[in-house]
Protein backbone atom coordinates (compact mmCIF):
# COMPACT_ATOMS: atom_id res chain seq x y z
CA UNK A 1 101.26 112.66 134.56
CA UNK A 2 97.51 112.14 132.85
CA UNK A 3 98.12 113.07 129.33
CA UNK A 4 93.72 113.64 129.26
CA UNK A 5 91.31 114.14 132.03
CA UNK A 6 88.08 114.83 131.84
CA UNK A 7 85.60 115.76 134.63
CA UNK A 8 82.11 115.43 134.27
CA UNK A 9 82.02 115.61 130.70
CA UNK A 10 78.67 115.78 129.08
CA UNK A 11 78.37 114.70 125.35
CA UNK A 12 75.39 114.89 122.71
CA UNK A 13 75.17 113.36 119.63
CA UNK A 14 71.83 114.72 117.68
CA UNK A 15 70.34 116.33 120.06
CA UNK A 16 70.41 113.62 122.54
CA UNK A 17 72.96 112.94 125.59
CA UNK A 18 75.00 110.08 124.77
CA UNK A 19 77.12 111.07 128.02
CA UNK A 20 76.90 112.06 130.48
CA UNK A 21 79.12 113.37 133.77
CA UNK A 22 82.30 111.26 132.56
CA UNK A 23 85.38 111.26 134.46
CA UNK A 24 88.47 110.10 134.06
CA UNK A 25 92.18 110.52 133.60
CA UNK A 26 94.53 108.73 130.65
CA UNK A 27 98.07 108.72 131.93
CA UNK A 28 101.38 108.96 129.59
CA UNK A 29 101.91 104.54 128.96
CA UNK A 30 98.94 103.92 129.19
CA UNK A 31 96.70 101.24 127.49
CA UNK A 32 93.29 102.58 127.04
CA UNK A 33 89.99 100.34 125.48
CA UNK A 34 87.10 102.07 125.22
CA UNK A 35 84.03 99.65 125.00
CA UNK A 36 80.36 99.84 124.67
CA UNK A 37 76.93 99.09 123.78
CA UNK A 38 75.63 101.07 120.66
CA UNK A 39 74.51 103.84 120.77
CA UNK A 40 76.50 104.29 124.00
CA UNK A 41 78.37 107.67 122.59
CA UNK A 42 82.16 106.09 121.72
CA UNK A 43 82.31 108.06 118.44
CA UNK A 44 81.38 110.73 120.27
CA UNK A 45 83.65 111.04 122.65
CA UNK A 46 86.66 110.45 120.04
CA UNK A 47 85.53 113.42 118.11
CA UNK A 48 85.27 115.72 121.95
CA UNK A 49 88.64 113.97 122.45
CA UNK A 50 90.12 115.42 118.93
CA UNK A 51 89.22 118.78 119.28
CA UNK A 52 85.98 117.86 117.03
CA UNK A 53 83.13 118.23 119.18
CA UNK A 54 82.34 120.54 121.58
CA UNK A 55 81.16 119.12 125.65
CA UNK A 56 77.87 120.15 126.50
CA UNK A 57 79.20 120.71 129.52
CA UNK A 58 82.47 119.63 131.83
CA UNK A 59 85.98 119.82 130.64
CA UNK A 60 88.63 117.92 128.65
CA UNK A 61 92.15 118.82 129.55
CA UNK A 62 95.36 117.61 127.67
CA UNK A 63 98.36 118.00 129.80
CA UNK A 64 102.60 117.56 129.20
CA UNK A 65 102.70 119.63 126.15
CA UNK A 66 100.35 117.16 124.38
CA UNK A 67 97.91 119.18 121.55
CA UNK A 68 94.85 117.97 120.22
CA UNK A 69 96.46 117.88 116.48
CA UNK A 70 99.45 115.90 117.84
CA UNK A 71 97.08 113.13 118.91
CA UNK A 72 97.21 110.49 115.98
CA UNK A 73 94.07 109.27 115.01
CA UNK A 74 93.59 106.28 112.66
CA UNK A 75 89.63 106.70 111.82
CA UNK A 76 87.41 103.53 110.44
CA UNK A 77 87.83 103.63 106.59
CA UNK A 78 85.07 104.21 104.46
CA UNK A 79 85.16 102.37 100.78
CA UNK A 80 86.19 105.48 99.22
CA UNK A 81 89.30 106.08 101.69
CA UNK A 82 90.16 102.80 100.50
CA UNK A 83 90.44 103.32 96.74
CA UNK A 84 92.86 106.29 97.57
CA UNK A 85 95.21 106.27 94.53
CA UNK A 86 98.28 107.21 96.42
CA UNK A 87 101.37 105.57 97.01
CA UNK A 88 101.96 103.99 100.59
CA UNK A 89 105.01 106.62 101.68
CA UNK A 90 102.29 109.33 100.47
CA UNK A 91 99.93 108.17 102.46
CA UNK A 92 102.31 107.95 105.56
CA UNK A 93 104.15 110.49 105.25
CA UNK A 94 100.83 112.79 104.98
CA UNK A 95 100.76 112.15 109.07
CA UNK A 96 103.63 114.77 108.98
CA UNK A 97 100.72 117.95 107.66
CA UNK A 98 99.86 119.13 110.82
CA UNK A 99 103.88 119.86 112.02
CA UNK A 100 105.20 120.95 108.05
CA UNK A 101 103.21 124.44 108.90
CA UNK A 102 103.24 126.30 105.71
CA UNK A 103 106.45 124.93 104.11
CA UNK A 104 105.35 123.55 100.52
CA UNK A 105 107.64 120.24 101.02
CA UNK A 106 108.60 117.99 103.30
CA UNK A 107 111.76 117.88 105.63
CA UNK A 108 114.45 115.73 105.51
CA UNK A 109 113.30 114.72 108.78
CA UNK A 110 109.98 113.95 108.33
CA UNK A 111 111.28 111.92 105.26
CA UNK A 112 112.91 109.99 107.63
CA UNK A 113 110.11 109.85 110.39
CA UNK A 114 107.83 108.04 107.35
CA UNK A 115 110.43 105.58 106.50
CA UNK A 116 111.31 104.53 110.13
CA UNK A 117 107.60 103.94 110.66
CA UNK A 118 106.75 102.54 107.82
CA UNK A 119 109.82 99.90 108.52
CA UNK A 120 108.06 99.69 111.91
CA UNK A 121 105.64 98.47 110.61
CA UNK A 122 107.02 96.24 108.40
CA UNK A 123 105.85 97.42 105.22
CA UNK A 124 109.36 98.85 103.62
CA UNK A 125 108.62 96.46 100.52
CA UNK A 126 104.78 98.56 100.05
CA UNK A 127 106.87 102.10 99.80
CA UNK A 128 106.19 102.42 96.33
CA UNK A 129 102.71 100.65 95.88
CA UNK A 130 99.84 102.20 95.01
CA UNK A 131 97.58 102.09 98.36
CA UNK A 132 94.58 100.95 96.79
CA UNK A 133 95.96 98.24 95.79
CA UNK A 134 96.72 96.34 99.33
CA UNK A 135 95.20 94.47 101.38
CA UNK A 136 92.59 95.11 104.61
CA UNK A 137 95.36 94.39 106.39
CA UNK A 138 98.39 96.00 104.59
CA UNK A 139 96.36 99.02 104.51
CA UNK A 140 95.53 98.84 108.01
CA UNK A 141 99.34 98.90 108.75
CA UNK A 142 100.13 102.10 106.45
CA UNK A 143 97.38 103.77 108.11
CA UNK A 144 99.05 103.26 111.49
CA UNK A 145 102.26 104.07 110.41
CA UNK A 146 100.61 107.90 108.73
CA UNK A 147 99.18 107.89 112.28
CA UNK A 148 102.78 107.52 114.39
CA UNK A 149 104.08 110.17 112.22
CA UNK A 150 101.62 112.89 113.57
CA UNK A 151 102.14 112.00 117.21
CA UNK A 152 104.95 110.59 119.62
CA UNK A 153 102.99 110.76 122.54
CA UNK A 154 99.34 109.12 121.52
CA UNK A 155 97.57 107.12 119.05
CA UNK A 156 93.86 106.79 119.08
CA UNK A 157 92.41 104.02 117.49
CA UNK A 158 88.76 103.82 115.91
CA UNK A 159 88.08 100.10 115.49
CA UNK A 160 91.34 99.34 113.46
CA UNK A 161 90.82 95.40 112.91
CA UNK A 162 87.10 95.43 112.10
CA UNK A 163 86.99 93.30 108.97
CA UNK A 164 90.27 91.92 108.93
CA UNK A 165 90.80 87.63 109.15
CA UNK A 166 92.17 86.32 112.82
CA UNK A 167 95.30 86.09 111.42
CA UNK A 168 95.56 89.80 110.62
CA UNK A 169 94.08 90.74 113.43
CA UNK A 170 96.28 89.28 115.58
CA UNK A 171 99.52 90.62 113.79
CA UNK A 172 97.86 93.78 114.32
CA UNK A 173 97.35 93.94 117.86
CA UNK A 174 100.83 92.58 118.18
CA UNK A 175 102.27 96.20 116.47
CA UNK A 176 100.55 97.52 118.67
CA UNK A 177 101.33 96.86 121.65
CA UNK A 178 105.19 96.65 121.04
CA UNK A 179 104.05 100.58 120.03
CA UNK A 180 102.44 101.21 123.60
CA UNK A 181 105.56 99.34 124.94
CA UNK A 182 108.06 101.76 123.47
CA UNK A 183 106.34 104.75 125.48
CA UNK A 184 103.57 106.05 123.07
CA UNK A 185 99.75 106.30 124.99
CA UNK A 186 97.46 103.91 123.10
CA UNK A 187 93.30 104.85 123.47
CA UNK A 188 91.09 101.71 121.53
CA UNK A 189 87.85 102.14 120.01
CA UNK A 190 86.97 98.46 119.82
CA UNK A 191 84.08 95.85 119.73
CA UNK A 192 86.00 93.50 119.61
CA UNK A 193 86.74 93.30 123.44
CA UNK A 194 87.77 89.71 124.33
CA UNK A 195 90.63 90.07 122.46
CA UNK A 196 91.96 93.51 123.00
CA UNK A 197 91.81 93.09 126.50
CA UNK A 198 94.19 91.27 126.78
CA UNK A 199 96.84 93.95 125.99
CA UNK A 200 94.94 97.01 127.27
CA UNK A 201 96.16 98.46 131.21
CA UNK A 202 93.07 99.77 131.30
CA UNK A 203 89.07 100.15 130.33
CA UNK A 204 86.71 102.35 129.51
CA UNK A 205 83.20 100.81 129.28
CA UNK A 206 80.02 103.21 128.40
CA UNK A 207 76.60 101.54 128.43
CA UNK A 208 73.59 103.91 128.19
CA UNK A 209 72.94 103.36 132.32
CA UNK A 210 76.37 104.29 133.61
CA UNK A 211 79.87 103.74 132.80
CA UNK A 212 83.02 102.17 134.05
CA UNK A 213 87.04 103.11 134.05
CA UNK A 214 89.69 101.76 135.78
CA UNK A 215 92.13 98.93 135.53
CA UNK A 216 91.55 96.21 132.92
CA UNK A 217 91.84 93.44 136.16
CA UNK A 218 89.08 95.91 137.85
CA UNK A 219 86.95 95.81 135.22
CA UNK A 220 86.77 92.08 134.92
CA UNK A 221 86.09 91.59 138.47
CA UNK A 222 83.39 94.31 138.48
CA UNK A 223 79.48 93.85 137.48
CA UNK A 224 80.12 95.49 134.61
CA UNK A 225 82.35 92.88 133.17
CA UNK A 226 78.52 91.10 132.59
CA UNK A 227 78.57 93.03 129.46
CA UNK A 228 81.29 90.79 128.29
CA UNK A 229 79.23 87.73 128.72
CA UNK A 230 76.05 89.11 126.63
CA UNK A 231 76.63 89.21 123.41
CA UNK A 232 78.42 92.16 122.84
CA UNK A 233 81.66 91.24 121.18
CA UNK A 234 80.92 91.67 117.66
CA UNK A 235 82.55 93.55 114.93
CA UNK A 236 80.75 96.42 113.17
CA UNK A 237 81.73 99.57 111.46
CA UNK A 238 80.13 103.10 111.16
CA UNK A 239 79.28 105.60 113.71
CA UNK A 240 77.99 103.93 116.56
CA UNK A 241 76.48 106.79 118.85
């Protein structure tokens, strides 16, 4: 069953179309990358696909119970988000807001959902650090483990290795797909395609002329896998619409 599907979906991003008539359906497994030129509207379409930006026109449609504030997002950090002076299990277990309601505290439950994904993650040594004082890539992994606790079903992912070392990068990618492979969705912002697909099932791919989705093995085989081959794979950060 798709989890999203969107039919001719029509995006703008200051006044100007970024997209336009995009179709396609993310089922519940799934391994999504979104690629694309600058410019091409992928911030965009994460904030349409969180509730935070209204289509122009066309639809988006979330299906098998899933809302749009059960989705768990892990954003690209700003310098400020990373000086939060927080402890790690505050910062994960503050994935857990949008399901505590009203109650003033926390459940013994979603106590227990922060642990298990922070040991998921294999940070159960960081509980009690201050997050600012981490690492790129230690911070990387809390982050992921706030965003599990707001969703079972899917995690969307805004660039999450962009300035991290090869190394950490490839740890990283590693966590996450043993997370798509225990039955949570996984949708990728990335520019750093070569690598991620690798692991993705499939790809999105939005240039400003048209735009691509189907099968990761479709994709390379199609023309638009050219964009591969010119340049494109760098690593930036910002909104890129």
């Amino acid at each position: 069953m798709a989890l999203i599907k969107t039919e001719n979906l029509t995006l703008s991003y200051e006044n100007m179309t970024v997209i336009e008539n995009l179709s396609f359906e993310i089922k519940s497994g799934d391994y999504v990358c979104i690629v694309g030129e600058n410019g091409s509207g992928k911030s965009t379409l994460v904030k349409a696909l969180l509730g935070l930006k209204k289509p122009e026109s066309g639809t988006i449609e979330l299906s098998d119970g899933l809302k749009q504030n059960e989705i768990g997002y892990l954003p690209q950090q700003t310098d400020a988000q990373r000086d939060f002076p927080a402890s790690v299990f505050e910062v994960v277990i503050s994935g857990c807001l949008n399901s505590r309601g009203v109650r003033p505290f926390y459940s013994a439950r979603e106590k227990k959902t922060a642990l298990d994904n922070i040991e998921m993650l294999g940070i159960s040594e960081l509980k009690n650090r201050s997050y600012r004082e981490l690492s790129g890539g230690q911070q990387q992994r809390v982050l992921l483990a706030r965003a599990l606790c707001a969703t079972k079903k899917l995690l969307l992912l805004d660039e999450p290795v962009t300035g991290l070392d090869p190394m950490v990068t490839s740890e990283l990618y590693e966590i996450i797909e043993r997370i798509n492979k225990s039955g949570v969705t996984v949708v990728m912002v990335t520019h750093d395609m070569q690598s991620a697909l690798k692991y993705a099932s499939h790809t999105l791919c939005l240039t400003e002329r048209e735009s691509f989705f189907g099968t990761t093995e479709e994709f390379l085989q199609s023309d638009m896998s050219n964009f591969l081959k010119n340049g494109e794979n760098g690593e930036r950060s910002g909104e890129d619409d």
